[in-house]
C-alpha atoms as a PDB file:
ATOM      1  CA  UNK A   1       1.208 -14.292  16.694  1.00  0.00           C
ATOM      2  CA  UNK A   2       0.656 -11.145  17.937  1.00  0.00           C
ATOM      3  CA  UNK A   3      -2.761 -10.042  18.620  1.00  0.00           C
ATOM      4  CA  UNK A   4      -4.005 -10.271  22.142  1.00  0.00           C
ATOM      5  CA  UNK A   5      -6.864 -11.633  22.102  1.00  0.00           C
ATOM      6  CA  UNK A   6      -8.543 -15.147  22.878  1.00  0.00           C
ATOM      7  CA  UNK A   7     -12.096 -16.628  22.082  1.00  0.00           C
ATOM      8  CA  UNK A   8     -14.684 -17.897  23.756  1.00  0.00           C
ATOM      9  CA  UNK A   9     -18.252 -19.659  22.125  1.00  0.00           C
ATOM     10  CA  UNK A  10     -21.447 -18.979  23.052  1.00  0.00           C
ATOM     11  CA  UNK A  11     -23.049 -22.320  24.040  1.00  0.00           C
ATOM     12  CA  UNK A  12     -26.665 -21.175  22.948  1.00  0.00           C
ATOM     13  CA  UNK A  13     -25.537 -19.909  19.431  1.00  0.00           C
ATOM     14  CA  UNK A  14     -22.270 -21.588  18.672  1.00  0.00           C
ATOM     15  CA  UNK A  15     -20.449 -18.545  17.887  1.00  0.00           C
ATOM     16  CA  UNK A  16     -16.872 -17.953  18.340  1.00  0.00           C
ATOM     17  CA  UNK A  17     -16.249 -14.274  19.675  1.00  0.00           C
ATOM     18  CA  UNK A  18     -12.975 -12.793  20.255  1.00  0.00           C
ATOM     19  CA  UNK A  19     -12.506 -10.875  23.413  1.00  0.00           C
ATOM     20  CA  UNK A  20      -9.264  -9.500  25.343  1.00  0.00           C
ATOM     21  CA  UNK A  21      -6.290 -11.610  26.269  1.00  0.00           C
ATOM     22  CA  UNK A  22      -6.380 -11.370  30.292  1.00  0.00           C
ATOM     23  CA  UNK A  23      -9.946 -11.865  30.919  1.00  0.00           C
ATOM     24  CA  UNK A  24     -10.564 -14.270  28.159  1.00  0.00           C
ATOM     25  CA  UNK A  25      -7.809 -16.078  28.920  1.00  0.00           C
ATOM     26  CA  UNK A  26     -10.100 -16.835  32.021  1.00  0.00           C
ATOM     27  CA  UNK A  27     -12.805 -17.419  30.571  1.00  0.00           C
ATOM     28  CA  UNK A  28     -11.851 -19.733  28.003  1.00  0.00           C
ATOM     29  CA  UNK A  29     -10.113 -22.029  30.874  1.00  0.00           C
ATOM     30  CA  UNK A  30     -13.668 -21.799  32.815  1.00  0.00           C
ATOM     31  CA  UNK A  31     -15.287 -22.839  29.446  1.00  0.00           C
ATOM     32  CA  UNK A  32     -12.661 -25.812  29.016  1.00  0.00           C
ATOM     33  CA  UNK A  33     -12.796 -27.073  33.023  1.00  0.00           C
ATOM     34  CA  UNK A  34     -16.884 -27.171  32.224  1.00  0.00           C
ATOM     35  CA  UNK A  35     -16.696 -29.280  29.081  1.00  0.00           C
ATOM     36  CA  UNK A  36     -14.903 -31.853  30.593  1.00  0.00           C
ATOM     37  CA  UNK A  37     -12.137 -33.383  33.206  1.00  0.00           C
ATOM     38  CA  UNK A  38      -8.499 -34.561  32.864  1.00  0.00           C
ATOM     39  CA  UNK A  39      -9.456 -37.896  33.928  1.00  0.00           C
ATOM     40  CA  UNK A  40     -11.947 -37.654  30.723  1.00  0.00           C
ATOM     41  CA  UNK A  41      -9.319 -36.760  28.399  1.00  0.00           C
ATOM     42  CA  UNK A  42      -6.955 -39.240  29.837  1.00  0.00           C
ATOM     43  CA  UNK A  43      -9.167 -41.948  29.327  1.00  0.00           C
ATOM     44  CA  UNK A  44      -9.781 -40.608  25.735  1.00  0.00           C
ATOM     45  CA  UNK A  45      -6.016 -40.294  25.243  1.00  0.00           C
ATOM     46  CA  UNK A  46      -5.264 -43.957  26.255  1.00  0.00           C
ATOM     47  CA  UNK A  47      -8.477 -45.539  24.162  1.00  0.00           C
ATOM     48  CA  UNK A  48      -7.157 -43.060  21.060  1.00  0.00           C
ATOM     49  CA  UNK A  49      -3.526 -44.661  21.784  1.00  0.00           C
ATOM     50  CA  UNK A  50      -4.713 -48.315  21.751  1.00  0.00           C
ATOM     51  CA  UNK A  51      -7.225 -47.474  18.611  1.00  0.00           C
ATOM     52  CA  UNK A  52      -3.783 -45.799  16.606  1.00  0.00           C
ATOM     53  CA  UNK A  53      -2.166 -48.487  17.578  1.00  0.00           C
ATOM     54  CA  UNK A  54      -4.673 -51.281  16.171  1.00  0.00           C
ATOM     55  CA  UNK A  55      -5.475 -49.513  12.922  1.00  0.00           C
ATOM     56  CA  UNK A  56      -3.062 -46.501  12.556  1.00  0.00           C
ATOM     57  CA  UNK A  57      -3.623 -43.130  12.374  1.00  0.00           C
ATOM     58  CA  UNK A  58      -7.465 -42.006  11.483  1.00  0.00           C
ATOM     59  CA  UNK A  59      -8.480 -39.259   8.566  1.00  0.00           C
ATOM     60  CA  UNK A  60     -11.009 -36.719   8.629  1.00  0.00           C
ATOM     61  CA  UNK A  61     -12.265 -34.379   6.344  1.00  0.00           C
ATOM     62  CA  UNK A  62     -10.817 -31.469   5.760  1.00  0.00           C
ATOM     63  CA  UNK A  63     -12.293 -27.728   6.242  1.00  0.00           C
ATOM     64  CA  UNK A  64     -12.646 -24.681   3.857  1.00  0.00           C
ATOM     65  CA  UNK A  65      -9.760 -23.225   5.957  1.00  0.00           C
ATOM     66  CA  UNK A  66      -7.429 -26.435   5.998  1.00  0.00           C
ATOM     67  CA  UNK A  67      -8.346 -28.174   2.934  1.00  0.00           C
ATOM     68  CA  UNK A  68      -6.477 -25.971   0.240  1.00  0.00           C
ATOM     69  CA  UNK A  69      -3.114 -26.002   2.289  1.00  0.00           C
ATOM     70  CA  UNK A  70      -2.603 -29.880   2.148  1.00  0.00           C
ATOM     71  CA  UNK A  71      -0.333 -31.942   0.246  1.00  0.00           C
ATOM     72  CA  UNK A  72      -1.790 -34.672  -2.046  1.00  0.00           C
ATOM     73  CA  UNK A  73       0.177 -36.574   0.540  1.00  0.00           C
ATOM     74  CA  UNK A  74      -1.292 -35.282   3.496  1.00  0.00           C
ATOM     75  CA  UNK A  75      -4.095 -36.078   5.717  1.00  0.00           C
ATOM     76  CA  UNK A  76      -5.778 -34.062   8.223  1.00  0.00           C
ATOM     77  CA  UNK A  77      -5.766 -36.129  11.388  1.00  0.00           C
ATOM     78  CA  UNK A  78      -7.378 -33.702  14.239  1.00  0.00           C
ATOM     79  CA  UNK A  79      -9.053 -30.340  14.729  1.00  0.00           C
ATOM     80  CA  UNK A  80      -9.549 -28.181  17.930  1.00  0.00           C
ATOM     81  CA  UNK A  81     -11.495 -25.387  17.982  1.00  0.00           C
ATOM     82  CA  UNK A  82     -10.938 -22.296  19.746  1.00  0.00           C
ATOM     83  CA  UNK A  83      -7.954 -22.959  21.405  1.00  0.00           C
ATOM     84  CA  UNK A  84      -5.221 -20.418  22.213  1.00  0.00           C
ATOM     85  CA  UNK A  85      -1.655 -20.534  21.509  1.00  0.00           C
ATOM     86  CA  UNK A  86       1.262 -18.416  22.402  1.00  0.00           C
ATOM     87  CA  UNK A  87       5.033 -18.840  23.170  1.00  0.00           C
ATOM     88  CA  UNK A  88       6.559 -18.052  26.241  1.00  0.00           C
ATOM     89  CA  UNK A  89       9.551 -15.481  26.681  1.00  0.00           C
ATOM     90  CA  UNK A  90      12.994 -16.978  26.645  1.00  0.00           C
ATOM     91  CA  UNK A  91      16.251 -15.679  27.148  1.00  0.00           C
ATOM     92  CA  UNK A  92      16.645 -15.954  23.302  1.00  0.00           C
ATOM     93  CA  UNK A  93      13.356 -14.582  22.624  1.00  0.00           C
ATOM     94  CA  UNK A  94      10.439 -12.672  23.890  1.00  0.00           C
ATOM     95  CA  UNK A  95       7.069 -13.658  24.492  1.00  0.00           C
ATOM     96  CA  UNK A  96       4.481 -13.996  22.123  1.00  0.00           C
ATOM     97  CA  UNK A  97       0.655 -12.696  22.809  1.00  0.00           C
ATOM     98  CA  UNK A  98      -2.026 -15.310  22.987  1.00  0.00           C
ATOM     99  CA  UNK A  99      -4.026 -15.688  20.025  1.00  0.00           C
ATOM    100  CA  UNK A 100      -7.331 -17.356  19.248  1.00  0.00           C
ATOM    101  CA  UNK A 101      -6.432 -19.994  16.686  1.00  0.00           C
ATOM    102  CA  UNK A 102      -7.729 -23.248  15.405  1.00  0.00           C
ATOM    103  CA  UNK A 103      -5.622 -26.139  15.635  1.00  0.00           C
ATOM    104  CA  UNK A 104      -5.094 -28.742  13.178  1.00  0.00           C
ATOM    105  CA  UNK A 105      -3.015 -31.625  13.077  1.00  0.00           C
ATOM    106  CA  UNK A 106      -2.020 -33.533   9.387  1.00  0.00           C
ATOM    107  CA  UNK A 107       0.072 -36.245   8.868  1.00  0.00           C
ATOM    108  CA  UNK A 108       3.232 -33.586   8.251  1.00  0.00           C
ATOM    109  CA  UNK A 109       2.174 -30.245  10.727  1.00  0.00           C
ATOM    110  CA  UNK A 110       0.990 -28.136  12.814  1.00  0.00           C
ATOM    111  CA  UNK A 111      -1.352 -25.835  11.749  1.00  0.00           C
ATOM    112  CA  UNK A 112      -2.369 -23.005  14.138  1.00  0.00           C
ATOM    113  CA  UNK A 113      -4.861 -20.245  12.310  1.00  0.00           C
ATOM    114  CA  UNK A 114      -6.035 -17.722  13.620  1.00  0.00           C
ATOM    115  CA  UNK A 115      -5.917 -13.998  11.915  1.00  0.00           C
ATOM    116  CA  UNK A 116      -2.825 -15.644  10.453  1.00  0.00           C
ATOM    117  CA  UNK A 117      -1.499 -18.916   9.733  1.00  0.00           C
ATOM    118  CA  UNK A 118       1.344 -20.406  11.659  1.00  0.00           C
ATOM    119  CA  UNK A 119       3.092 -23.900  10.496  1.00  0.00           C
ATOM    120  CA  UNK A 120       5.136 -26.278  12.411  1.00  0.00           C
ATOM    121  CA  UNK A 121       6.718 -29.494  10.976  1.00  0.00           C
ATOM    122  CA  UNK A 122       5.959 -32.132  12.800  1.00  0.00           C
ATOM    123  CA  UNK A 123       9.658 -33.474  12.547  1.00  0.00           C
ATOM    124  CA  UNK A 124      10.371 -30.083  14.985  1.00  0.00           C
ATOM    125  CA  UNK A 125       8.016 -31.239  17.882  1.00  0.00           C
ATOM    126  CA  UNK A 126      10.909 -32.728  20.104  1.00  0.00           C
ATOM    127  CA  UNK A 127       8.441 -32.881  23.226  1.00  0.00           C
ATOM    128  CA  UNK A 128       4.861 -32.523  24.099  1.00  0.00           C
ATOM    129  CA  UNK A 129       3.799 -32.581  27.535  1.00  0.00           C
ATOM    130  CA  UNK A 130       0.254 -31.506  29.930  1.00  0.00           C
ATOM    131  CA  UNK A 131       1.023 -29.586  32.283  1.00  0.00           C
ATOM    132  CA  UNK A 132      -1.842 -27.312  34.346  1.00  0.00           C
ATOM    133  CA  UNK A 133      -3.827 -28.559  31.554  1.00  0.00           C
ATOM    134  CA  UNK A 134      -2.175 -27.040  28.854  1.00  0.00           C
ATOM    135  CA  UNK A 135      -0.364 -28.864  26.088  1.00  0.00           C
ATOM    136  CA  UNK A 136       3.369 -27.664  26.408  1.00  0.00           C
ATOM    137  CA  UNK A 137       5.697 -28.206  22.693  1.00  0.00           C
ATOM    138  CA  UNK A 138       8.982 -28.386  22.858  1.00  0.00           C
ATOM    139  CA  UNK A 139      10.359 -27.608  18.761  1.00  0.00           C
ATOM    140  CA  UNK A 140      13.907 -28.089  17.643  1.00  0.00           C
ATOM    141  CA  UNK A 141      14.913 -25.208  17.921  1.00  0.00           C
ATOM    142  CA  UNK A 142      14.214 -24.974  21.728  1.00  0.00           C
ATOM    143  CA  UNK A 143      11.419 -22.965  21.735  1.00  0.00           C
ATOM    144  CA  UNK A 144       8.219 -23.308  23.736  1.00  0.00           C
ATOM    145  CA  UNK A 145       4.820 -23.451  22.345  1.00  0.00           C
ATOM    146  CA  UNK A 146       1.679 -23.203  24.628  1.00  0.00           C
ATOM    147  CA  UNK A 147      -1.349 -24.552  23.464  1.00  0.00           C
ATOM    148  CA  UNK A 148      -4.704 -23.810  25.911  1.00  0.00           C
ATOM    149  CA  UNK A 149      -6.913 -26.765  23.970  1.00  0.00           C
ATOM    150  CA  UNK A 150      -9.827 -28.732  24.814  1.00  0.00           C
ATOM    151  CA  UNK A 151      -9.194 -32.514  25.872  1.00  0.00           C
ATOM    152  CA  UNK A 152      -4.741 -31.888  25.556  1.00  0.00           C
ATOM    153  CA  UNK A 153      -3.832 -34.936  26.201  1.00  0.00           C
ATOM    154  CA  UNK A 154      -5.723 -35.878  23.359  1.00  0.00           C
ATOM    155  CA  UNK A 155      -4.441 -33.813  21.200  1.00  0.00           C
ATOM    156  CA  UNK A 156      -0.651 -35.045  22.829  1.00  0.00           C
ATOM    157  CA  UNK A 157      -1.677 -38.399  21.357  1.00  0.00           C
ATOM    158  CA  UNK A 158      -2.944 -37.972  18.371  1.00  0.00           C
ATOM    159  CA  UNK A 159       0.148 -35.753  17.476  1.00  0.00           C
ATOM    160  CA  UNK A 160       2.826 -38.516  18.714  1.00  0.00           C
ATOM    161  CA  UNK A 161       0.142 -40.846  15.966  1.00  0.00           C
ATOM    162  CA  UNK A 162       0.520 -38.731  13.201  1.00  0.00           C
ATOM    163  CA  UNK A 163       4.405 -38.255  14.365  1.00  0.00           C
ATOM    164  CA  UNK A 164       4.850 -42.297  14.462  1.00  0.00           C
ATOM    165  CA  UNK A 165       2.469 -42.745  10.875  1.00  0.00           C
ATOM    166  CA  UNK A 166       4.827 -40.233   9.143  1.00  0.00           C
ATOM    167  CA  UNK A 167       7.976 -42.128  10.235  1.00  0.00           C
END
């Protein structure tokens, strides 16, 4: 993950354009506080939690981008667009650049691709917390992983689903 950039969509066209870290960084968390509130994603989060709960984890369909990369075992379970994703600097390592990526979440990883393709087991996700309306990952091997995502505590929940289905 190295290339400094992050993306933001043009609501009249749909598009996806990259633009630089700092200022799109900005932009993309104006774009996200317009399309919708944490008390909308929380109440999303807890109806998603009762609905896993009742009938397990749901399956969509998967992409050109995500299809090819699964298992015969695996299921896609959810898809952000557009987010951004970067790790923060430890004392064990430094930090990572924020990159536009798409996020997917199957019933085995994480999937973050962007210009490249990053995977994380889901078996490695020790923690996933909102904070300042980020989703914060905590992986086994200590690291940090910041996701800037539409709806994250969403996204918290449906990971801890496909976490608890693949158990």
């Amino acid at each position: 993950m190295d290339e400094r950039v992050s993306a933001k969509q043009d609501r009249r066209t749909g598009r996806t354009e990259r633009v630089g870290s700092e200022d799109a960084r900005d932009d993309a968390a104006a774009d996200r506080a317009a399309a919708y509130d944490a008390a909308t994603d929380q109440a999303a989060a807890d109806e998603a939690r009762l609905r896993f709960r009742q009938r397990g984890v749901g399956r969509i369909d998967p992409d050109e981008r995500i299809g090819p990369t699964l298992e015969p075992d695996e299921q896609l379970v959810a898809v952000r667009r557009s987010a951004v994703a970067y790790r923060p600097e430890t004392p064990e390592s430094s930090a990572a650049s924020p990159v536009a990526v798409d996020v997917y979440v199957t019933t085995r990883r994480l999937v973050l691709a962007g210009s490249d393709v990053h995977s994380f087991d889901l078996a490695t996700v020790d923690e996933a917390v909102v904070s300042n309306e980020r989703l914060l990952l905590v992986l086994g091997d200590g690291a940090g992983l910041i996701l800037e995502v539409d709806w994250p505590r969403l996204l918290r929940v449906e990971i801890a689903a496909a976490r608890a289905a693949r158990r």
